[in-house]
C-alpha atoms as a PDB file:
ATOM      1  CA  UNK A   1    -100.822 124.200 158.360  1.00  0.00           C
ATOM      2  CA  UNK A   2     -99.697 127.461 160.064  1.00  0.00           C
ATOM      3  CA  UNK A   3     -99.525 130.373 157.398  1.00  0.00           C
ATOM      4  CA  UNK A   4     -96.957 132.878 158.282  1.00  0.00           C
ATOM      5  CA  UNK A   5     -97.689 135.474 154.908  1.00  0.00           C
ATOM      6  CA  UNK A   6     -99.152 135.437 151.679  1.00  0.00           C
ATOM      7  CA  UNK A   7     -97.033 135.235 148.365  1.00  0.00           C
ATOM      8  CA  UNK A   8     -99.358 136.400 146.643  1.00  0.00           C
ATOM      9  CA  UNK A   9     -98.419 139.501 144.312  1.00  0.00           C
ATOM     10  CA  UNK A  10     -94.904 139.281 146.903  1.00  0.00           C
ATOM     11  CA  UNK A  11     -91.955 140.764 145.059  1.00  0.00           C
ATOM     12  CA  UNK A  12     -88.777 138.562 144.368  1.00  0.00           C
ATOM     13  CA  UNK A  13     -87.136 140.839 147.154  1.00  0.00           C
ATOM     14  CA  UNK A  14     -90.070 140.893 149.555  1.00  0.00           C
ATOM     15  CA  UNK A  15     -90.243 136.972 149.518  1.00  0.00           C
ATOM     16  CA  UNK A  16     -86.533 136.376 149.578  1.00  0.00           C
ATOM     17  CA  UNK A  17     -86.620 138.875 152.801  1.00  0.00           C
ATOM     18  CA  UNK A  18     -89.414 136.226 154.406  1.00  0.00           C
ATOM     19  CA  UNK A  19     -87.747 133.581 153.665  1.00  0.00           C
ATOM     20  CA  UNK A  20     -84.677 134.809 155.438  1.00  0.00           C
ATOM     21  CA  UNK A  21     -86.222 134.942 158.673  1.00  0.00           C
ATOM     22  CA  UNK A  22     -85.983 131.148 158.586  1.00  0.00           C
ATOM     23  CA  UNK A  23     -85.183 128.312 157.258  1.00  0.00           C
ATOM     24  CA  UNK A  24     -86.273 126.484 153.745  1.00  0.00           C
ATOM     25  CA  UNK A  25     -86.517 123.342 152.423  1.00  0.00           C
ATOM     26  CA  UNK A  26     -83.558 123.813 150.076  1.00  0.00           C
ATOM     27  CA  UNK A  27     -81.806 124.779 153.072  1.00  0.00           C
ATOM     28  CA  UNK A  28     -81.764 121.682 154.944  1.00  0.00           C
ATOM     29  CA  UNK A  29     -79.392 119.930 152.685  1.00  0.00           C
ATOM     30  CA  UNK A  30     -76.777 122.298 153.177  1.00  0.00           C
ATOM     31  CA  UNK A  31     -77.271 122.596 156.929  1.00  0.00           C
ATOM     32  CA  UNK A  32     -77.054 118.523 157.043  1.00  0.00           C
ATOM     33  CA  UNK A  33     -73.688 119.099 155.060  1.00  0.00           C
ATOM     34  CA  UNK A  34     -74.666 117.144 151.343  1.00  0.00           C
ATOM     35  CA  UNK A  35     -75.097 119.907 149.642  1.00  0.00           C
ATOM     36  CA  UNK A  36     -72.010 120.858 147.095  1.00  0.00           C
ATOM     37  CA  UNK A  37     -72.706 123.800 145.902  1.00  0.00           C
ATOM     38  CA  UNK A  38     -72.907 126.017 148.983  1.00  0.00           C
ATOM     39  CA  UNK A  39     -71.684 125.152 152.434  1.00  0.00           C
ATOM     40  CA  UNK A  40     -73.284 125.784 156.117  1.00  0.00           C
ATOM     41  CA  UNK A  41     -71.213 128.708 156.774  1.00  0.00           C
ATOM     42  CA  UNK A  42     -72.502 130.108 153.741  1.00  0.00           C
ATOM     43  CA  UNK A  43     -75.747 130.054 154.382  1.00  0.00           C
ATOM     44  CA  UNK A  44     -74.768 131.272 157.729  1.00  0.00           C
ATOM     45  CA  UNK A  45     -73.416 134.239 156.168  1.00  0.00           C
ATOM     46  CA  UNK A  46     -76.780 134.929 154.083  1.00  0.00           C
ATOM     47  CA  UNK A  47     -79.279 134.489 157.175  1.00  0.00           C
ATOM     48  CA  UNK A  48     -77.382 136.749 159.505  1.00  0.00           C
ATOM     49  CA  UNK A  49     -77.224 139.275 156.604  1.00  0.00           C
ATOM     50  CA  UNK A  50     -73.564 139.586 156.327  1.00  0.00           C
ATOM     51  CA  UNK A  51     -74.043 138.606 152.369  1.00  0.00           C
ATOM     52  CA  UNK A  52     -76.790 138.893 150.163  1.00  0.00           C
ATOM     53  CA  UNK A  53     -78.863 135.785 148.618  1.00  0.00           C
ATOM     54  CA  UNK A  54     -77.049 134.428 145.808  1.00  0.00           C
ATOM     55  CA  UNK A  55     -79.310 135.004 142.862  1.00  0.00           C
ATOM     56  CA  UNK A  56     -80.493 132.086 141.193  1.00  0.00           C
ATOM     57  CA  UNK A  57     -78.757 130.729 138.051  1.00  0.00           C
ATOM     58  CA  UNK A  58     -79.923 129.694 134.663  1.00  0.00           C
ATOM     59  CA  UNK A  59     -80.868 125.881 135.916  1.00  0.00           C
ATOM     60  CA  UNK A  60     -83.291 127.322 138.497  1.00  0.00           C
ATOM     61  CA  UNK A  61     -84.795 129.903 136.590  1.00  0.00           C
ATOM     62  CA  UNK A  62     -85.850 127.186 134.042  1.00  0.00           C
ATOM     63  CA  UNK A  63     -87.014 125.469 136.508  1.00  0.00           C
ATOM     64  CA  UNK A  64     -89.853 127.719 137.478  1.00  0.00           C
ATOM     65  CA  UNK A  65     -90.721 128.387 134.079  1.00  0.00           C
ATOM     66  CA  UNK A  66     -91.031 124.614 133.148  1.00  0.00           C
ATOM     67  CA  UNK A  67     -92.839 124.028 136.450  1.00  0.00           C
ATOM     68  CA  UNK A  68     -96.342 124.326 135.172  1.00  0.00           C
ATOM     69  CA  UNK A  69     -95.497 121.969 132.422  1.00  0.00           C
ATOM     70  CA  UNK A  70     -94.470 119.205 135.028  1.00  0.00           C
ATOM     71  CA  UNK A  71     -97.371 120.016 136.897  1.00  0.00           C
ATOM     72  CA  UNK A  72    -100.008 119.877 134.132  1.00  0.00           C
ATOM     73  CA  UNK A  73     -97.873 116.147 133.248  1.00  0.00           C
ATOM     74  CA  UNK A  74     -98.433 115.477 136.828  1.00  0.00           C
ATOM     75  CA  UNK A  75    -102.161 115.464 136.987  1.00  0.00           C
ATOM     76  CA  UNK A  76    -102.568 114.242 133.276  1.00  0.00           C
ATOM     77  CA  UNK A  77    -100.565 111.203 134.088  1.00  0.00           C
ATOM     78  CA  UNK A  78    -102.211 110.349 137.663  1.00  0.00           C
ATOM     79  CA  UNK A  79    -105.517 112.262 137.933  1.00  0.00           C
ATOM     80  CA  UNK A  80    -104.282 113.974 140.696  1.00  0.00           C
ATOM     81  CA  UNK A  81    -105.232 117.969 140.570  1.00  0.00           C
ATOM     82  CA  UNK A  82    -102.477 120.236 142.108  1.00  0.00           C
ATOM     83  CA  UNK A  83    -103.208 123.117 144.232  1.00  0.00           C
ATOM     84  CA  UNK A  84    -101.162 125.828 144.337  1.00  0.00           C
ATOM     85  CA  UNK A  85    -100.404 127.244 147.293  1.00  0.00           C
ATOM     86  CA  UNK A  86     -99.388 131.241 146.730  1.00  0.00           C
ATOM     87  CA  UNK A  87     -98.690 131.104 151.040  1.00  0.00           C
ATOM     88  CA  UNK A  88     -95.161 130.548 153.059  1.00  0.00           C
ATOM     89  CA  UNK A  89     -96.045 127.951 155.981  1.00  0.00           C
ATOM     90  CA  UNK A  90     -94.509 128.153 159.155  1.00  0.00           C
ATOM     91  CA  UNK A  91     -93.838 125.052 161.709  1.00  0.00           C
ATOM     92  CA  UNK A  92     -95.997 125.326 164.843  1.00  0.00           C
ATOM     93  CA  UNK A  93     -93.150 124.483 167.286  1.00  0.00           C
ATOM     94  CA  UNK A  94     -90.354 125.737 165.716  1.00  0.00           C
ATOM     95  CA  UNK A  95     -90.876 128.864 164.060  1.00  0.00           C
ATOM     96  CA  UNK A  96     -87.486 129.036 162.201  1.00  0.00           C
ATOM     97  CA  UNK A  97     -88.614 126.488 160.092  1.00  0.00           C
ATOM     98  CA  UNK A  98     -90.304 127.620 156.747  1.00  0.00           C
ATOM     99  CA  UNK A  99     -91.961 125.802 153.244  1.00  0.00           C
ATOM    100  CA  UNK A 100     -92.491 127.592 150.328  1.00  0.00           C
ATOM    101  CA  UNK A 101     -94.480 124.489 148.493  1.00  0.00           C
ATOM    102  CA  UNK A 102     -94.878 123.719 144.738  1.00  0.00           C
ATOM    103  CA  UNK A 103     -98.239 122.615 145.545  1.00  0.00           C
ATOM    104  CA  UNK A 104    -100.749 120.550 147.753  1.00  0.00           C
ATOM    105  CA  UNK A 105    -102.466 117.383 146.364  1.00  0.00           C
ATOM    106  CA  UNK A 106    -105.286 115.552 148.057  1.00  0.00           C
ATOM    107  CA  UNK A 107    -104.823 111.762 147.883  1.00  0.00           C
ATOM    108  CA  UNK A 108    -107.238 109.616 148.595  1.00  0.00           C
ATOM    109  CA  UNK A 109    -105.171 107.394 150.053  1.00  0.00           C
ATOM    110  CA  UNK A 110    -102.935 109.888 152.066  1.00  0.00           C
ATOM    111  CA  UNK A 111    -105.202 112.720 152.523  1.00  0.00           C
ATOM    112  CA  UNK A 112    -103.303 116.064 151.154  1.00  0.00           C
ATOM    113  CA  UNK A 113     -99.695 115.810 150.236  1.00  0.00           C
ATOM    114  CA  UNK A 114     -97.091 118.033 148.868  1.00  0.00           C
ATOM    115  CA  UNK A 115     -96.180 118.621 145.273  1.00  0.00           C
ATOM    116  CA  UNK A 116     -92.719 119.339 144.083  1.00  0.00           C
ATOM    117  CA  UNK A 117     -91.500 119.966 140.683  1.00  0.00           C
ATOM    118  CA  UNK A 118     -88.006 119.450 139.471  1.00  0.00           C
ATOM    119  CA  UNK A 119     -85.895 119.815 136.329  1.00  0.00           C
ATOM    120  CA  UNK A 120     -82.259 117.547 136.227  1.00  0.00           C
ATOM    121  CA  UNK A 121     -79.749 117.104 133.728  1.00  0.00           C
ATOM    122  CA  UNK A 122     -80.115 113.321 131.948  1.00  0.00           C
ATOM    123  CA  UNK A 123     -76.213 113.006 133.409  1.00  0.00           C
ATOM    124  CA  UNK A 124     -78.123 112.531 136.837  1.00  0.00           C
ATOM    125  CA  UNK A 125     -80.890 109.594 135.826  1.00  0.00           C
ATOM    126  CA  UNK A 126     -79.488 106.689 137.984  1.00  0.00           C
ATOM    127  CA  UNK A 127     -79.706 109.355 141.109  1.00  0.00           C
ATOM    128  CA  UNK A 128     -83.858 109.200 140.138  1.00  0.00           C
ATOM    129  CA  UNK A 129     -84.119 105.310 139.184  1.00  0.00           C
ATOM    130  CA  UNK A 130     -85.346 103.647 142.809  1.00  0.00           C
ATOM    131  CA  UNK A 131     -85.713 107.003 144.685  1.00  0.00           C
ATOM    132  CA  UNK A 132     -85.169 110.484 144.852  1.00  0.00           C
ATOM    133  CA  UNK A 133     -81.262 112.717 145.171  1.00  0.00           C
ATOM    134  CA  UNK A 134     -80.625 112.897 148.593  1.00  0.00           C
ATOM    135  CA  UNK A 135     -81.006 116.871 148.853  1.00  0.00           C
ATOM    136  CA  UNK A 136     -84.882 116.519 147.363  1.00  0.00           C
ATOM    137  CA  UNK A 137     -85.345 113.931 150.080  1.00  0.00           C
ATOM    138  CA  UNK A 138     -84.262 115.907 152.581  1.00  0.00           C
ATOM    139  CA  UNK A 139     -85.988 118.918 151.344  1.00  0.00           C
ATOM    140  CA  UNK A 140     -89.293 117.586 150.984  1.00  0.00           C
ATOM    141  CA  UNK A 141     -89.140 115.955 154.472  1.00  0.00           C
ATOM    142  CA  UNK A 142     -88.558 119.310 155.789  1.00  0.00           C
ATOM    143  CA  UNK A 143     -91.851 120.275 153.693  1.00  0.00           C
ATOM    144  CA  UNK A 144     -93.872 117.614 155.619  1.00  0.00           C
ATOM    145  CA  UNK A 145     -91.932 118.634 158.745  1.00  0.00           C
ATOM    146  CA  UNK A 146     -93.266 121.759 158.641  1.00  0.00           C
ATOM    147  CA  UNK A 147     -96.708 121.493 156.987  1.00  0.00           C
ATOM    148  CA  UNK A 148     -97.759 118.027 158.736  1.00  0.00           C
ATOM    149  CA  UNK A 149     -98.346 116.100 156.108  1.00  0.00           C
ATOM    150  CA  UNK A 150     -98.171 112.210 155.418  1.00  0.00           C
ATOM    151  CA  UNK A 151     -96.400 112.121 152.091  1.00  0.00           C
ATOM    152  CA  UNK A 152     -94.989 114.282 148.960  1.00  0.00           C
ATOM    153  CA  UNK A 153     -94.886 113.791 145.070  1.00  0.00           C
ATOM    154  CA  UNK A 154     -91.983 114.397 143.927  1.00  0.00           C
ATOM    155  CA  UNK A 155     -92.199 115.065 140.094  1.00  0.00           C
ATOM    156  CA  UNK A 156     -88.835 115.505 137.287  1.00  0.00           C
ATOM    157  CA  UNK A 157     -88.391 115.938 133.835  1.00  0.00           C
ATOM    158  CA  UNK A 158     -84.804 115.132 132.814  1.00  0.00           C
ATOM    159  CA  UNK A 159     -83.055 116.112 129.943  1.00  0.00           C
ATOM    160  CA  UNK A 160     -85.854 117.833 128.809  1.00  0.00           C
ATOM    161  CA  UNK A 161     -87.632 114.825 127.498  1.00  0.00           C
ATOM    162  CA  UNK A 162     -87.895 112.184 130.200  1.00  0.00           C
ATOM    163  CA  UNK A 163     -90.724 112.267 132.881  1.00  0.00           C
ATOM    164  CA  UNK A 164     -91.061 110.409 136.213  1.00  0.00           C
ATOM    165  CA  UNK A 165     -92.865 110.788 139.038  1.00  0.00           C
ATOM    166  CA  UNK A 166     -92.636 109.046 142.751  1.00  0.00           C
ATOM    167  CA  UNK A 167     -94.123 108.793 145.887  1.00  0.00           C
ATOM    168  CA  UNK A 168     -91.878 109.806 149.019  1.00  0.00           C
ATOM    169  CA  UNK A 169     -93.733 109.120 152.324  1.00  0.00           C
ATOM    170  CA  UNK A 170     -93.214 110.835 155.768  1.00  0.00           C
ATOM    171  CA  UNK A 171     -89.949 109.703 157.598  1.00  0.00           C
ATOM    172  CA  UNK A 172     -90.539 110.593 161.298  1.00  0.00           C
ATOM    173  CA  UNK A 173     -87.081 109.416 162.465  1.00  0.00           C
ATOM    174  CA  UNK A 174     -85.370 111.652 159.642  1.00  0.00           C
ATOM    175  CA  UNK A 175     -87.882 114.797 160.485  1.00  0.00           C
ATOM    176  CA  UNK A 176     -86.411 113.878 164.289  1.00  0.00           C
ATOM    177  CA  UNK A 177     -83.012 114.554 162.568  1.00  0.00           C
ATOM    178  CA  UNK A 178     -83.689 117.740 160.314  1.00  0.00           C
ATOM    179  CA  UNK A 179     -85.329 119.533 163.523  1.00  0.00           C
ATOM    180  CA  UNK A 180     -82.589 119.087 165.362  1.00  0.00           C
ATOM    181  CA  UNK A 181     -79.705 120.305 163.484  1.00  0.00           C
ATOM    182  CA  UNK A 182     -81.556 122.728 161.943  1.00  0.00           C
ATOM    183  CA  UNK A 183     -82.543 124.462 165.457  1.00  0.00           C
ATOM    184  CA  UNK A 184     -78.713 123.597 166.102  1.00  0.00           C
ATOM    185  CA  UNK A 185     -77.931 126.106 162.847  1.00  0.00           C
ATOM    186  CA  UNK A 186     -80.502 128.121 163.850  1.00  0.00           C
ATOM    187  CA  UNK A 187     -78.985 129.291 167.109  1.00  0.00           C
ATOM    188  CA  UNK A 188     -75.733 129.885 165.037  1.00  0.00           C
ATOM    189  CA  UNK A 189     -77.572 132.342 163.384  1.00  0.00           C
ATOM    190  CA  UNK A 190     -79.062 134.324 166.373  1.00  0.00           C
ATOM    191  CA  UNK A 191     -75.887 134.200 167.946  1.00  0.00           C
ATOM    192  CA  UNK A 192     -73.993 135.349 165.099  1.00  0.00           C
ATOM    193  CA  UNK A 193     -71.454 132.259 165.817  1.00  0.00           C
ATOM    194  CA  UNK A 194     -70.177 131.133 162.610  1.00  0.00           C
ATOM    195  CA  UNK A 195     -70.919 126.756 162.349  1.00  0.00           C
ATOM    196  CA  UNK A 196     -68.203 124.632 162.369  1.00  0.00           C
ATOM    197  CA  UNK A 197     -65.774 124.819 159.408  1.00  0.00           C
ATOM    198  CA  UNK A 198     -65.650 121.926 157.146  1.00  0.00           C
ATOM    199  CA  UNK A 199     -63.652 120.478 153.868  1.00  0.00           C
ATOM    200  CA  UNK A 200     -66.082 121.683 151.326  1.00  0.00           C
ATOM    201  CA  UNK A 201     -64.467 124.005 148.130  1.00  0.00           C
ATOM    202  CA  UNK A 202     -67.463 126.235 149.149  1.00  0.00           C
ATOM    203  CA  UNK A 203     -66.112 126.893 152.438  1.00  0.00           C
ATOM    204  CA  UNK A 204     -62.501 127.267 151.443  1.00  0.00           C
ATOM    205  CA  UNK A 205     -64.131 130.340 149.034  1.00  0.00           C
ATOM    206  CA  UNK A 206     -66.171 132.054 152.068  1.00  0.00           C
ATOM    207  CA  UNK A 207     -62.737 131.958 153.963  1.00  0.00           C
ATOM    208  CA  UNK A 208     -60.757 133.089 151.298  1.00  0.00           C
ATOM    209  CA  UNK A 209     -63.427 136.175 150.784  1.00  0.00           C
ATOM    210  CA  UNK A 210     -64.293 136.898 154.356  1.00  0.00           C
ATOM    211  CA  UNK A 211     -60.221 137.035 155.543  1.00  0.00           C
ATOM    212  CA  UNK A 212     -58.384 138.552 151.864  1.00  0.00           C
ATOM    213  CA  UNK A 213     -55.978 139.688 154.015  1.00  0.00           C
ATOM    214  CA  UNK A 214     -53.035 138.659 156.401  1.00  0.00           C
ATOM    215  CA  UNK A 215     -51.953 141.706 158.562  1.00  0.00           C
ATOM    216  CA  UNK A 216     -48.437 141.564 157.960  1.00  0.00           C
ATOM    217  CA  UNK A 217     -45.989 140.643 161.003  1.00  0.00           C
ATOM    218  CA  UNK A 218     -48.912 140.212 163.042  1.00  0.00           C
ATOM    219  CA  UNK A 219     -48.942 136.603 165.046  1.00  0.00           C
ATOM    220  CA  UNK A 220     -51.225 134.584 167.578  1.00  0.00           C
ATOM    221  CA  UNK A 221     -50.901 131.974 170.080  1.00  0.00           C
ATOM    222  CA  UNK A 222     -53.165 129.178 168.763  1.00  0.00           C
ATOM    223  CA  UNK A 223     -55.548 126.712 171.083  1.00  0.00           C
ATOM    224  CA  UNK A 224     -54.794 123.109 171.645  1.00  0.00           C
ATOM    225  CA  UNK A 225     -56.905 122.108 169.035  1.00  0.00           C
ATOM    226  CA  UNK A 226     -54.898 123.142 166.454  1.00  0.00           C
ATOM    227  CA  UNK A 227     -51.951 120.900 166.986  1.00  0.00           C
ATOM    228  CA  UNK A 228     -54.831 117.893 166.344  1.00  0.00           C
ATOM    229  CA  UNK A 229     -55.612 119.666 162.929  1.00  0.00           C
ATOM    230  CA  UNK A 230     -52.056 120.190 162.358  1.00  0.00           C
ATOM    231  CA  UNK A 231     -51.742 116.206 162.120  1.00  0.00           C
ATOM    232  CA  UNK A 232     -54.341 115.604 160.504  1.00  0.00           C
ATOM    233  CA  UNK A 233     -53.569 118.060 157.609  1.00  0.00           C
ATOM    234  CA  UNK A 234     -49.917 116.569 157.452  1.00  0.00           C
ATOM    235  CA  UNK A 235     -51.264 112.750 157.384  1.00  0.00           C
ATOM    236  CA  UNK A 236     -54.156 113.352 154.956  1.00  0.00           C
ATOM    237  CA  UNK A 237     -51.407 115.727 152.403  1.00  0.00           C
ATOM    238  CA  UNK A 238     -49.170 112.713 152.392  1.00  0.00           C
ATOM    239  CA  UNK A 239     -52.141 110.108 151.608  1.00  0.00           C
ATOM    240  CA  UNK A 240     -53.098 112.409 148.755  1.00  0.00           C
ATOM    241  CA  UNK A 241     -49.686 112.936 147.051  1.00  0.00           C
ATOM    242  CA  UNK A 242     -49.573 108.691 147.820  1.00  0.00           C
ATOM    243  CA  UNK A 243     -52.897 108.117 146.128  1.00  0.00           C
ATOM    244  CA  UNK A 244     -51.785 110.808 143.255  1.00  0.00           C
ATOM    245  CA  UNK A 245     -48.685 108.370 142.331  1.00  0.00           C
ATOM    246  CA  UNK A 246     -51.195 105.738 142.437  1.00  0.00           C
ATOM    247  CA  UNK A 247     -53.619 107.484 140.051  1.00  0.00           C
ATOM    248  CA  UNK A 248     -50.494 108.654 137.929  1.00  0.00           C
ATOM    249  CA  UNK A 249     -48.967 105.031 137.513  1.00  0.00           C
ATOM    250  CA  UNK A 250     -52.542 103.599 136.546  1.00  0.00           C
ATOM    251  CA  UNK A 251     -52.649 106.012 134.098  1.00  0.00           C
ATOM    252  CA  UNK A 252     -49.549 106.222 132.675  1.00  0.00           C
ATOM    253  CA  UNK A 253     -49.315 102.140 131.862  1.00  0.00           C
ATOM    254  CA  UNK A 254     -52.800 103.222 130.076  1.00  0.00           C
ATOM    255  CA  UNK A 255     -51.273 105.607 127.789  1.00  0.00           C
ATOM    256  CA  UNK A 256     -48.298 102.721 127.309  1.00  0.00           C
ATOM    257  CA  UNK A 257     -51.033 100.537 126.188  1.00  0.00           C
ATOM    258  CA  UNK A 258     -52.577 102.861 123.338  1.00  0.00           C
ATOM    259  CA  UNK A 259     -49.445 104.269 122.471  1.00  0.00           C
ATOM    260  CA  UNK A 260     -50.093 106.328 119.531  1.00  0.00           C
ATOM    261  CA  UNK A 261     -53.915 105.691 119.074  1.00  0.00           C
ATOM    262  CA  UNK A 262     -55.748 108.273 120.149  1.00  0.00           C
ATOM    263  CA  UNK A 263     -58.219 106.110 121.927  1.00  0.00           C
ATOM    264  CA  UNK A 264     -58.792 102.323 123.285  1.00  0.00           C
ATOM    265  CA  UNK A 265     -62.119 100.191 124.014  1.00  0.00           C
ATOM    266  CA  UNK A 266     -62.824  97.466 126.829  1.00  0.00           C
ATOM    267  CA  UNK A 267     -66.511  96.513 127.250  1.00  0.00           C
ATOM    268  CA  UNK A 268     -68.612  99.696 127.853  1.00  0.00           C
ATOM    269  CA  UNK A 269     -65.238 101.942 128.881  1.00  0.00           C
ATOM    270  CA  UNK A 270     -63.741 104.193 125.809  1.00  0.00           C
ATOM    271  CA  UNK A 271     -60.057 105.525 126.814  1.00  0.00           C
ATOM    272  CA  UNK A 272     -58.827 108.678 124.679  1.00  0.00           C
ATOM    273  CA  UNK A 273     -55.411 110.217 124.912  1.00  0.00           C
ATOM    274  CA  UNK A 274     -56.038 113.194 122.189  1.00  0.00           C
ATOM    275  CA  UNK A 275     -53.745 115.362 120.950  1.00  0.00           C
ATOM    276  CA  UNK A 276     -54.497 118.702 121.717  1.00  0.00           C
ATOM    277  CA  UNK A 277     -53.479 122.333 120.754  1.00  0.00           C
ATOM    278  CA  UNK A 278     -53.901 125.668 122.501  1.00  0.00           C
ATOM    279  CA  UNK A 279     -52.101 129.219 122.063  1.00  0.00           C
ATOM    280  CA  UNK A 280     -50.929 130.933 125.220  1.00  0.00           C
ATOM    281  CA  UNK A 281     -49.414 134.312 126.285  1.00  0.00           C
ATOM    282  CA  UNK A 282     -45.601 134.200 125.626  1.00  0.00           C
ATOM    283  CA  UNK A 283     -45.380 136.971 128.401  1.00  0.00           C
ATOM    284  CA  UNK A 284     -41.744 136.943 129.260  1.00  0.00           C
ATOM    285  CA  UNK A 285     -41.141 137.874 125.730  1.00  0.00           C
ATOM    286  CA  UNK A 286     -43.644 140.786 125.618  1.00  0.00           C
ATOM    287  CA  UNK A 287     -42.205 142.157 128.768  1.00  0.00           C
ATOM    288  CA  UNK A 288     -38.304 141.885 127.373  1.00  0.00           C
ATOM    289  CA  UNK A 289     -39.954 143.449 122.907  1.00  0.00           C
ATOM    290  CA  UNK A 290     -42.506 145.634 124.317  1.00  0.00           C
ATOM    291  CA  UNK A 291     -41.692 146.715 128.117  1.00  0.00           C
ATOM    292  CA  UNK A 292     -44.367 149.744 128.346  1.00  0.00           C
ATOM    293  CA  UNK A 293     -47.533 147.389 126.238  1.00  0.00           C
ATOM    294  CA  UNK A 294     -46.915 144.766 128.897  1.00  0.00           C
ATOM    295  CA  UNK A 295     -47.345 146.812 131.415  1.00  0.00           C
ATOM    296  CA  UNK A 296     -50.660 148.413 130.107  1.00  0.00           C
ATOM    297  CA  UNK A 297     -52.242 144.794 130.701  1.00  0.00           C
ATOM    298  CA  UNK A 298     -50.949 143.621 133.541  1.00  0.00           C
ATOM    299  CA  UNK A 299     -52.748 144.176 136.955  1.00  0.00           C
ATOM    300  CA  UNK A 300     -51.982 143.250 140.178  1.00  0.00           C
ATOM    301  CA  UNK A 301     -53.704 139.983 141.913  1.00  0.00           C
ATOM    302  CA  UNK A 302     -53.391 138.919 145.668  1.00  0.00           C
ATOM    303  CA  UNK A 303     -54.349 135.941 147.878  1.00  0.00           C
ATOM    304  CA  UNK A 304     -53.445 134.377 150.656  1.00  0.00           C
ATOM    305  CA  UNK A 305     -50.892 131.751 151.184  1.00  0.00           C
ATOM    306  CA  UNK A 306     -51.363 128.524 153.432  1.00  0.00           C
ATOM    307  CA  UNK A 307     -48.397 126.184 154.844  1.00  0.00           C
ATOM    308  CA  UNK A 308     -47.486 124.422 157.796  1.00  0.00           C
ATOM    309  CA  UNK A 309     -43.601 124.577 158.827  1.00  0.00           C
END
């Protein structure tokens, strides 16, 4: 295993600079597009330095206070010691590539393997019952991707009281895959061309942030292209407001059918239809009784409207 720098005594800032030079293992499932909490242009935006690393949240900081826990579980459990590796490896070939490992474990069976520790909410069990979530797989393939290594334990506690462990060996064909869209990303990024837009939320957010403004009056002539997205925006908006009816009528005869109970059983499914209560604003009012308290708390908001004609 190539080492490209010691963690050892690294800063938080230091080692999110490293790992910026590259790319991570809990990069690849965003680059491969299955990730739904950040999209590819995102990342994009964070490895050519036009926006900072998003700190991590509450779940991940957890997460790597729990992780000696799991680990200690681990090797109770199996009799497999961890190592920890305080080192950020580097792929041979491709250089982009980066791991940043939990830990190494020698198998006798497989020789040395990596270790990764998770945390999930119980709400995600089934996603652990025969394997592993998709964006772990993918992540721990790019581990053994860069690293060389036959196989990975992947280790979770869920809910904060249920432990499993599994075995995820090396998938050559799927390593195949991760190199080459992640040297496909990776040229995005030295050329400073943004990846191809796609339908996540995350994506809609970067464009709404990056462009907050139309310059008014101003007007382009637009490529070929965009009379094929033009179509398929119009034929995909009228499947959605079809399927909405669809969802609506199913619905409503449901709410027919409990009439005023406030819920309904069938097998394992519970349906409620609650009464509920909330107090808003009357702000029409306060502008008419109170003209100059209104606007004390009002501010102005803008955004940017899209529509086809």
């Amino acid at each position: 295993m190539k080492v490209l720098v010691s963690t050892e005594n690294m800063s938080k800032q230091d080692w999110l600079q490293w790992r910026n030079k590259g790319i991570g293992g809990s990069d690849a499932s965003i680059i491969c597009g299955i990730n739904k909490y950040k999209s590819p242009v995102e990342l994009w935006m964070e490895k050519t330095g036009m926006a900072g690393p998003v700190e991590a949240g509450e779940a991940a900081y957890w997460g790597t206070m729990i992780e000696p826990l799991i680990r200690d579980e681990f090797t109770r459990r199996t009799g497999l010691r961890v190592s920890i590796e305080k080192s950020m490896f580097q792929h041979p070939n491709y250089p982009f590539m980066l791991a940043n490992v939990d830990g190494i474990i020698n198998d006798d069976t497989f020789g040395d393997c990596i270790f990764e520790a998770k945390t999930s909410s119980i709400y995600r069990q089934n996603e652990w019952d025969d394997s592993i979530p998709e964006e772990y797989q993918l992540q721990v393939q790019h581990y053994m991707a860069v690293t060389g290594l036959k196989g990975a334990y992947v280790a979770v506690l869920m809910g904060g009281n249920q432990y499993k462990y599994q075995f995820i060996p090396r998938d050559e064909e799927l390593i195949q895959v991760l190199i080459k869209l992640e040297n496909l990303f990776w040229q995005f990024v030295q050329t400073k061309t943004p990846p191809p837009m796609d339908g996540s939320k995350s994506c809609s957010d970067f464009l709404s942030r990056f462009y907050p403004d139309s310059k008014p009056t101003s007007s382009i002539s637009l490529p070929e292209e965009a009379l094929t997205l033009i179509k398929q925006y119009e034929e995909y908006e009228a499947k959605e407001k079809e399927v909405a009816l669809i969802k609506e009528e199913a619905a409503n005869k449901l709410k027919n059918m409990l009439g005023d109970n406030e819920s309904g059983l069938i097998i394992d499914r519970k349906i409620t239809w609650k009464t509920m209560s909330s107090e808003r604003l009357d702000s029409k009012t306060l502008k008419l009784d109170h003209p100059e308290i209104y606007k004390n708390y009002t501010y102005k908001s803008t955004f940017r409207r899209f529509s086809l004609k």
